[in-house]
PDB file of N, CA and C in Angstrom:
ATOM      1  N   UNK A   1       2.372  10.076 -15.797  1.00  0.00           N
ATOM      2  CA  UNK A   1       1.127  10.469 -15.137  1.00  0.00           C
ATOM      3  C   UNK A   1       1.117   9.888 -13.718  1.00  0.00           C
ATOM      4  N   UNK A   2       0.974  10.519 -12.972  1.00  0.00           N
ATOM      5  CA  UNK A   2       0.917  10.044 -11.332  1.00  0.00           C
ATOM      6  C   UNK A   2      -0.523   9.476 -10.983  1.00  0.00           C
ATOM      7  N   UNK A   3      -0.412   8.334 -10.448  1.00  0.00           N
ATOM      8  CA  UNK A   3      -1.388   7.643 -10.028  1.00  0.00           C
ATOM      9  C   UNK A   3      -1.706   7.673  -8.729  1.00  0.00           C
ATOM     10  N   UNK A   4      -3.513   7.145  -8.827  1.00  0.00           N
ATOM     11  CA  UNK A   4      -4.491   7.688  -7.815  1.00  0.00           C
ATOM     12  C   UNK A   4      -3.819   7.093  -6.528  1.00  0.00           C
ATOM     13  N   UNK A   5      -4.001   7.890  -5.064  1.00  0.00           N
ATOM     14  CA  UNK A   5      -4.468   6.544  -4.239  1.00  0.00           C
ATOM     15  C   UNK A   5      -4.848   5.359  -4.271  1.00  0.00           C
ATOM     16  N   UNK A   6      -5.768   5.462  -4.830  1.00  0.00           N
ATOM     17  CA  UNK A   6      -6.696   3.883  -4.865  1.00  0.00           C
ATOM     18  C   UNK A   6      -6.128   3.349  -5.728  1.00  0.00           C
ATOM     19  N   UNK A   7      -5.142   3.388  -7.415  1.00  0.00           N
ATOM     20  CA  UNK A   7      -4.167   2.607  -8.023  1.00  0.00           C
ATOM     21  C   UNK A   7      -3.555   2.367  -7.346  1.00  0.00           C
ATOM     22  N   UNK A   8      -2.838   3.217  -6.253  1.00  0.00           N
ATOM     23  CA  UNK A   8      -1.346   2.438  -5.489  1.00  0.00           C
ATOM     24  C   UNK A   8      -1.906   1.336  -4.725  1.00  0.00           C
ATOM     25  N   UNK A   9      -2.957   1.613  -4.191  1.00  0.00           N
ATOM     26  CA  UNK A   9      -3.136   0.730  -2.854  1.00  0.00           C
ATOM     27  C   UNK A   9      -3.620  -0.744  -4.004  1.00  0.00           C
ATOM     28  N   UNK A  10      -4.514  -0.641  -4.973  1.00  0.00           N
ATOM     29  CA  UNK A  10      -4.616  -1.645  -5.635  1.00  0.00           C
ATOM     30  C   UNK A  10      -3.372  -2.722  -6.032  1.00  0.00           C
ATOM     31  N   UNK A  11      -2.478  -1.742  -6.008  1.00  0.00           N
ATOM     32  CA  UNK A  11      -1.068  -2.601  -6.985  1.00  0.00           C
ATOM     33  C   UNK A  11      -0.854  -3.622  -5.456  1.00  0.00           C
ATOM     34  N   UNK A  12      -0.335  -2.640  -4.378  1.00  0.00           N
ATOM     35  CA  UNK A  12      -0.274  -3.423  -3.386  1.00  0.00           C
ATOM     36  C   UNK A  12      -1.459  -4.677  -2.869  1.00  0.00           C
ATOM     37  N   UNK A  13      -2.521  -4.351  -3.312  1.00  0.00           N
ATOM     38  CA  UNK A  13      -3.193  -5.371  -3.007  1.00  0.00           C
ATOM     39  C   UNK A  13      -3.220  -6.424  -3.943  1.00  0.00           C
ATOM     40  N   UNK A  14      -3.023  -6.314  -5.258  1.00  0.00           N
ATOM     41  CA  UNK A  14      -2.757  -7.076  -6.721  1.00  0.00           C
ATOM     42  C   UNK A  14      -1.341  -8.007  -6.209  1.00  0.00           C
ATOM     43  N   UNK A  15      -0.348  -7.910  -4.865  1.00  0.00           N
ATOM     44  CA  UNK A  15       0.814  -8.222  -5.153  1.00  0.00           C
ATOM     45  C   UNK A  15       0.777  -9.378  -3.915  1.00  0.00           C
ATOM     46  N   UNK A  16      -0.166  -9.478  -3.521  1.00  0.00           N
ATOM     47  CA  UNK A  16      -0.764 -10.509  -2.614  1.00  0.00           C
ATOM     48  C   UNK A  16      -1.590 -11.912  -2.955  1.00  0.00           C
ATOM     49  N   UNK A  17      -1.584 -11.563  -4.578  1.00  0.00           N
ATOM     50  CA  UNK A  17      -1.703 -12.348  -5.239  1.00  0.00           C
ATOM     51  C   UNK A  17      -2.701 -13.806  -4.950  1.00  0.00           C
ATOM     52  N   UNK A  18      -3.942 -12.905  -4.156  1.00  0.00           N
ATOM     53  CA  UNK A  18      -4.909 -13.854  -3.327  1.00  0.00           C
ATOM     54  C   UNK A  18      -6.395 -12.833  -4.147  1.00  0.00           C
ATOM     55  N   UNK A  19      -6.871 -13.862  -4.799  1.00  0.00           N
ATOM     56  CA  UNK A  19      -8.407 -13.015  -5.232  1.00  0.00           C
ATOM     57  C   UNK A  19      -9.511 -12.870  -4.027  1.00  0.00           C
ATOM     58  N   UNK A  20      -9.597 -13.509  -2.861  1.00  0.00           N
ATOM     59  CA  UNK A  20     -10.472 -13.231  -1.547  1.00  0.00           C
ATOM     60  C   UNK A  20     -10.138 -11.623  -1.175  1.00  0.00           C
ATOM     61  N   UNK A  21      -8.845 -11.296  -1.423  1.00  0.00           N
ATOM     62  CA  UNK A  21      -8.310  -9.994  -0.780  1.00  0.00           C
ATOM     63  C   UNK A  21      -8.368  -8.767  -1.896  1.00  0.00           C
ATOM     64  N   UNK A  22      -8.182  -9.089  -3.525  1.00  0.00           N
ATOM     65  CA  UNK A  22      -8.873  -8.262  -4.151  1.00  0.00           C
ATOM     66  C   UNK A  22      -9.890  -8.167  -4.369  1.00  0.00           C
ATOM     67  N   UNK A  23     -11.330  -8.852  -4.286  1.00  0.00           N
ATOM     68  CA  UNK A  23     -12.439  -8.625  -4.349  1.00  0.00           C
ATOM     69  C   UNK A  23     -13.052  -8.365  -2.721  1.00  0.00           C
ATOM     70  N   UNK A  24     -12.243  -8.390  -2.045  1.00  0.00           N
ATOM     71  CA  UNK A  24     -12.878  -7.586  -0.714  1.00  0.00           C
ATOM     72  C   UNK A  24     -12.500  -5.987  -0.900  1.00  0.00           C
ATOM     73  N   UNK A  25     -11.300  -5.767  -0.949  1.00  0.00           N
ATOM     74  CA  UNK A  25     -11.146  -4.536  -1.427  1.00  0.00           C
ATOM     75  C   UNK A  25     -11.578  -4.024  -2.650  1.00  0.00           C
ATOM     76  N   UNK A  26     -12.022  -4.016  -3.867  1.00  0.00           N
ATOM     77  CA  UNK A  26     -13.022  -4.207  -4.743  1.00  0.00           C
ATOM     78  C   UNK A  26     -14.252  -3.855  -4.078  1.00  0.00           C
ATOM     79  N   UNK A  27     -14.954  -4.875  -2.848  1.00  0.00           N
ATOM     80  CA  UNK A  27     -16.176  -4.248  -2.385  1.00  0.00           C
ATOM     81  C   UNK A  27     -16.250  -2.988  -1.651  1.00  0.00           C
ATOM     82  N   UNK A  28     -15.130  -2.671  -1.227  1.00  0.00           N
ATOM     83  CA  UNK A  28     -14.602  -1.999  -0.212  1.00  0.00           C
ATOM     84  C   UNK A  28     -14.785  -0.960  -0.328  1.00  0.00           C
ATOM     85  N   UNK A  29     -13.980  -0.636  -1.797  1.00  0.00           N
ATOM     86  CA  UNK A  29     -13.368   1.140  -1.956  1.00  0.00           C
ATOM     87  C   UNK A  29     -13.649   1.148  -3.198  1.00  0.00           C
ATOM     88  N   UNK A  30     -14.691   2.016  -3.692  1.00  0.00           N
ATOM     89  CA  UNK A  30     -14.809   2.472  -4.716  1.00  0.00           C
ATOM     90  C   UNK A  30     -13.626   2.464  -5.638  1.00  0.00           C
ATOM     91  N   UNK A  31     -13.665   2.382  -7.245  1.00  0.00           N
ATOM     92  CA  UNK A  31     -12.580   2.658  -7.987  1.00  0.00           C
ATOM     93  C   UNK A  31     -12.461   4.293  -7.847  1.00  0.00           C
ATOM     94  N   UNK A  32     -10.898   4.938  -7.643  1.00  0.00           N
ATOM     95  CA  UNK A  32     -10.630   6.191  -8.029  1.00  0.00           C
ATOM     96  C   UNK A  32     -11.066   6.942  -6.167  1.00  0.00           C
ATOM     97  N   UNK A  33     -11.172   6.026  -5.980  1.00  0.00           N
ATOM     98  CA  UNK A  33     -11.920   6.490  -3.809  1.00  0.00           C
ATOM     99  C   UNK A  33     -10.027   7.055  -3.638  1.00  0.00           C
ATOM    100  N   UNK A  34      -9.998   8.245  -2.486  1.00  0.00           N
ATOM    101  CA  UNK A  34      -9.048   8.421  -1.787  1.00  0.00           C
ATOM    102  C   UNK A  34      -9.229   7.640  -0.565  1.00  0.00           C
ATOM    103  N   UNK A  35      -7.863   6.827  -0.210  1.00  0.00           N
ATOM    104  CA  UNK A  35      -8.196   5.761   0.889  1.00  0.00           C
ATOM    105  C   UNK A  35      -7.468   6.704   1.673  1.00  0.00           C
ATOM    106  N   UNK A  36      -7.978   6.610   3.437  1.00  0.00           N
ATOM    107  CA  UNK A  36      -6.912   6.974   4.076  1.00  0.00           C
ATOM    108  C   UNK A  36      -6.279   5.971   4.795  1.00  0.00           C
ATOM    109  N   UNK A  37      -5.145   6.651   5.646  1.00  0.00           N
ATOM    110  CA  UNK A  37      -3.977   5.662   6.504  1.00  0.00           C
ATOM    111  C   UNK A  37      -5.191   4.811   7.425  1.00  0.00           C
ATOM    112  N   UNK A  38      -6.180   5.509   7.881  1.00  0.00           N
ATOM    113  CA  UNK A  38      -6.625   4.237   9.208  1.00  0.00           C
ATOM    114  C   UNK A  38      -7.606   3.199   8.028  1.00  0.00           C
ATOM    115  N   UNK A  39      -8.308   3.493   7.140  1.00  0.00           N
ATOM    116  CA  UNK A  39      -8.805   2.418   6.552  1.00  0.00           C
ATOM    117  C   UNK A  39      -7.698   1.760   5.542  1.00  0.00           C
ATOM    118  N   UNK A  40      -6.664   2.192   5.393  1.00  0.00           N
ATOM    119  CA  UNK A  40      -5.694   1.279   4.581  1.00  0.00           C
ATOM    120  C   UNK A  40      -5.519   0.705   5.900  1.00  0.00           C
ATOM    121  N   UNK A  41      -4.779   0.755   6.885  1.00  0.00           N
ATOM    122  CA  UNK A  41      -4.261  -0.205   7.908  1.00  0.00           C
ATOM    123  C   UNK A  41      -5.216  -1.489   8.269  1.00  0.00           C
ATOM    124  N   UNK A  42      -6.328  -0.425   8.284  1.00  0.00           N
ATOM    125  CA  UNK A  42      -7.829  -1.228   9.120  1.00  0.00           C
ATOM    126  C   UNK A  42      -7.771  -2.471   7.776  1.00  0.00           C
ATOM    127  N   UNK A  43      -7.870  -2.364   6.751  1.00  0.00           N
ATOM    128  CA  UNK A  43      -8.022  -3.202   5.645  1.00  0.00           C
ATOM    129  C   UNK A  43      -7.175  -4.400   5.619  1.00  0.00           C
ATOM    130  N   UNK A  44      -5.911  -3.928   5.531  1.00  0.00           N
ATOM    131  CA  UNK A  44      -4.277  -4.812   5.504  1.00  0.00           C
ATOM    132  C   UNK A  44      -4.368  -5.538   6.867  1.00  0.00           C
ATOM    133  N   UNK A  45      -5.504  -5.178   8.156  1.00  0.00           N
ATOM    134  CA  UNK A  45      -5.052  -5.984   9.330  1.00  0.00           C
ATOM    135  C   UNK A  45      -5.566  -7.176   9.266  1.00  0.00           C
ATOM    136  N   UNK A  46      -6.609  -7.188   8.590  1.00  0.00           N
ATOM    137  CA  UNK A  46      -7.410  -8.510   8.402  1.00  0.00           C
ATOM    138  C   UNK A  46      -6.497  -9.514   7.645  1.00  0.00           C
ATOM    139  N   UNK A  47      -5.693  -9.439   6.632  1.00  0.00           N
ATOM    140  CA  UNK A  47      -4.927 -10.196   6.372  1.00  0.00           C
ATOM    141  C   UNK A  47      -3.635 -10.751   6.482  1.00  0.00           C
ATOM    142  N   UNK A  48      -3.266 -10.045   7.918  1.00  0.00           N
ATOM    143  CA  UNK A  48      -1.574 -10.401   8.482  1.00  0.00           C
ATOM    144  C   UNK A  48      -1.624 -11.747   9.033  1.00  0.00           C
ATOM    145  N   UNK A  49      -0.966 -12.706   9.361  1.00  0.00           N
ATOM    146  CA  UNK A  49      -0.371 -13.434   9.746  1.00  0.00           C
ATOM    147  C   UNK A  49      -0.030 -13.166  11.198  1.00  0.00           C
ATOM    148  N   UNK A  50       1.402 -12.313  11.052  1.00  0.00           N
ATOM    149  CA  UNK A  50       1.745 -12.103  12.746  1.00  0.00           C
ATOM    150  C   UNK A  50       2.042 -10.282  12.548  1.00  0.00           C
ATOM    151  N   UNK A  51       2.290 -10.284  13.808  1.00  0.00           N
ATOM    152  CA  UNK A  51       2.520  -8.830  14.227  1.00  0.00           C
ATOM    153  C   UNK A  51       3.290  -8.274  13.211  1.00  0.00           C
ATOM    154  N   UNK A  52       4.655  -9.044  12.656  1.00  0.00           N
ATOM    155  CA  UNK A  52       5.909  -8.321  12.258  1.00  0.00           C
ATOM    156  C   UNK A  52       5.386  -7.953  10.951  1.00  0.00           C
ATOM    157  N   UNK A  53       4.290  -8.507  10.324  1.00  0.00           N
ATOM    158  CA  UNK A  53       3.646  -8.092   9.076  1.00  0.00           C
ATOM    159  C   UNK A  53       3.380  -6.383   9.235  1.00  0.00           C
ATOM    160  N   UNK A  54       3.148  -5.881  10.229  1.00  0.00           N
ATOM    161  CA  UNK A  54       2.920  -4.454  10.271  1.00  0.00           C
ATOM    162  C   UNK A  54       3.530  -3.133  10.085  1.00  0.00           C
ATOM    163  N   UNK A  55       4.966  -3.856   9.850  1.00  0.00           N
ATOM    164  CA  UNK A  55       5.688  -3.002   9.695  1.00  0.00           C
ATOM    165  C   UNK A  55       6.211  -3.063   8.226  1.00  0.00           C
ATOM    166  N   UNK A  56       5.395  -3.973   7.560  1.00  0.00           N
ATOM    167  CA  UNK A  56       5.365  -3.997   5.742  1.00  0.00           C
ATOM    168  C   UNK A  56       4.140  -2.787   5.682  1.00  0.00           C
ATOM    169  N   UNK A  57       2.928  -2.975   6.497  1.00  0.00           N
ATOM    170  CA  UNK A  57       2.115  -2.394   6.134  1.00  0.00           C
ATOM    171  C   UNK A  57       2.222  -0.731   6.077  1.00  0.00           C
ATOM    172  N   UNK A  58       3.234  -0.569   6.915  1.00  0.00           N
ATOM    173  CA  UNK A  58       3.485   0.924   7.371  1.00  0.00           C
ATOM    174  C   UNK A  58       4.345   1.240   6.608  1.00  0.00           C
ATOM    175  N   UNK A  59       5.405   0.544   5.846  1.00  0.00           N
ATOM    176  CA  UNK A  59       6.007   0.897   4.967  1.00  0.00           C
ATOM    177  C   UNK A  59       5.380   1.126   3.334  1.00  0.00           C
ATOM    178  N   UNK A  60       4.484   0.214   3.186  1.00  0.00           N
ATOM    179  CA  UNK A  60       3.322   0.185   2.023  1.00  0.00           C
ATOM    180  C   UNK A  60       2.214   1.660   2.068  1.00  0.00           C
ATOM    181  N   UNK A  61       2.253   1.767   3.418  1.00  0.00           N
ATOM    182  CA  UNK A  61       1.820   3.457   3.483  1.00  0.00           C
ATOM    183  C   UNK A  61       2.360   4.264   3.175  1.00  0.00           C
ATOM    184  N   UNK A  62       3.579   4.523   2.764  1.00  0.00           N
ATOM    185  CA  UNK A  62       4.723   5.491   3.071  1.00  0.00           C
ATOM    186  C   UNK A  62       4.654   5.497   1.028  1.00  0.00           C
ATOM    187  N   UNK A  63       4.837   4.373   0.539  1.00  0.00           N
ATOM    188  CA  UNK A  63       4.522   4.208  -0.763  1.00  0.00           C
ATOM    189  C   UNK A  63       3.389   4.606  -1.602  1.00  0.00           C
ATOM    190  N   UNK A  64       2.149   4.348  -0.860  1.00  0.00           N
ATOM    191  CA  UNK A  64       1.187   5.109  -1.191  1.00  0.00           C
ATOM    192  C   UNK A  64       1.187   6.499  -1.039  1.00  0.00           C
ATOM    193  N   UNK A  65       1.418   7.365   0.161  1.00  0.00           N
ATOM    194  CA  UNK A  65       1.607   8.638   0.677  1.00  0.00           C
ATOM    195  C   UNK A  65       2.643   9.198  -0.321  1.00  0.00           C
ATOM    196  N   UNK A  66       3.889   8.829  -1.146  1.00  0.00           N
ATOM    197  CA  UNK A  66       5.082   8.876  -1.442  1.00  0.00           C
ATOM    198  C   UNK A  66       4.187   9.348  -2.763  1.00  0.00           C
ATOM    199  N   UNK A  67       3.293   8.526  -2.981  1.00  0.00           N
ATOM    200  CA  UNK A  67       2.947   9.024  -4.634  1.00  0.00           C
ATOM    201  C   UNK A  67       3.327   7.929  -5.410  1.00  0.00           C
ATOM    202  N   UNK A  68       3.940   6.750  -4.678  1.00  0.00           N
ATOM    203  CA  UNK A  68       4.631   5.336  -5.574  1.00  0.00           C
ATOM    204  C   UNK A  68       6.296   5.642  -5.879  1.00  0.00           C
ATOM    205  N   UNK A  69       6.732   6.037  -4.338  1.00  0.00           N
ATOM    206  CA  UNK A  69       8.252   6.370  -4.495  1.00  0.00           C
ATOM    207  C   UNK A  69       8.665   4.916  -4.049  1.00  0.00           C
ATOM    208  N   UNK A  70       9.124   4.217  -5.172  1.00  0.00           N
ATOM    209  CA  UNK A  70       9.640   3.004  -4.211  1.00  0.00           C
ATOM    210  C   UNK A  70      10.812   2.980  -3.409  1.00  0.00           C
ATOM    211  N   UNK A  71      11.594   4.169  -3.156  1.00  0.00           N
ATOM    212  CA  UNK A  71      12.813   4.338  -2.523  1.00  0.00           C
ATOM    213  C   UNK A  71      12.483   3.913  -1.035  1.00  0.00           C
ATOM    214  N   UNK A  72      11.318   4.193  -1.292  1.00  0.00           N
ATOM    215  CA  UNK A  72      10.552   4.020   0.349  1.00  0.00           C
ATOM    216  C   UNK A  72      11.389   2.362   1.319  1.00  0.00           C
ATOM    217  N   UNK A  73      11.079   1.350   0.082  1.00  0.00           N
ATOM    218  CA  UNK A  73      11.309   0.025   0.602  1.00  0.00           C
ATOM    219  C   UNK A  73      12.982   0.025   0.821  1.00  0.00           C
ATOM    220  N   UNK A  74      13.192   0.956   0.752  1.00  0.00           N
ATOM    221  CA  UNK A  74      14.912   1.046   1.032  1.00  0.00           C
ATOM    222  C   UNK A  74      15.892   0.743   2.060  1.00  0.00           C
ATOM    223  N   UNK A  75      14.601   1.380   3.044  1.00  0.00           N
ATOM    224  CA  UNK A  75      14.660   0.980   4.734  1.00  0.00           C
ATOM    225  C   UNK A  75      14.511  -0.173   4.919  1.00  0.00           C
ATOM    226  N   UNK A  76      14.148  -1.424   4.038  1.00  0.00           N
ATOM    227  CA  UNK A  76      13.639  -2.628   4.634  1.00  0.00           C
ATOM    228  C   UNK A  76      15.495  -3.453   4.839  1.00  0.00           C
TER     229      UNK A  76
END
């Protein structure tokens, strides 16, 4: 069974393994909500570190968009 938007982006947010960042997203986005690319980014920016984090985030898009193709991280 192919899973929602909002499952993928959850897993990714579940893998951050920080409860401040799942219960913000939790307040955020409805369960079963279609997220798009500028509020997934807008979301993930609040919790980077440095710049080079952004190019996880854009790849974590590509995973979500993909439908949960992890071939995606292939490029890393």
């Amino acid at each position: 069974m192919k899973k929602s938007n909002y499952d993928l982006v959850l897993e990714i947010v579940k893998s951050y393994e920080a409860e401040d960042i799942l219960n913000d997203f939790k307040d955020k986005f409805k369960e079963g909500s279609n997220i798009s690319k500028s509020e997934f980014v807008e979301f993930f920016n609040k919790y980077i570190d440095d710049m080079s984090e952004t190019y996880y985030i854009g790849l974590n898009w590509k995973y979500v968009n993909s439908g949960g193709d992890e071939s995606v991280y292939d490029e890393m």
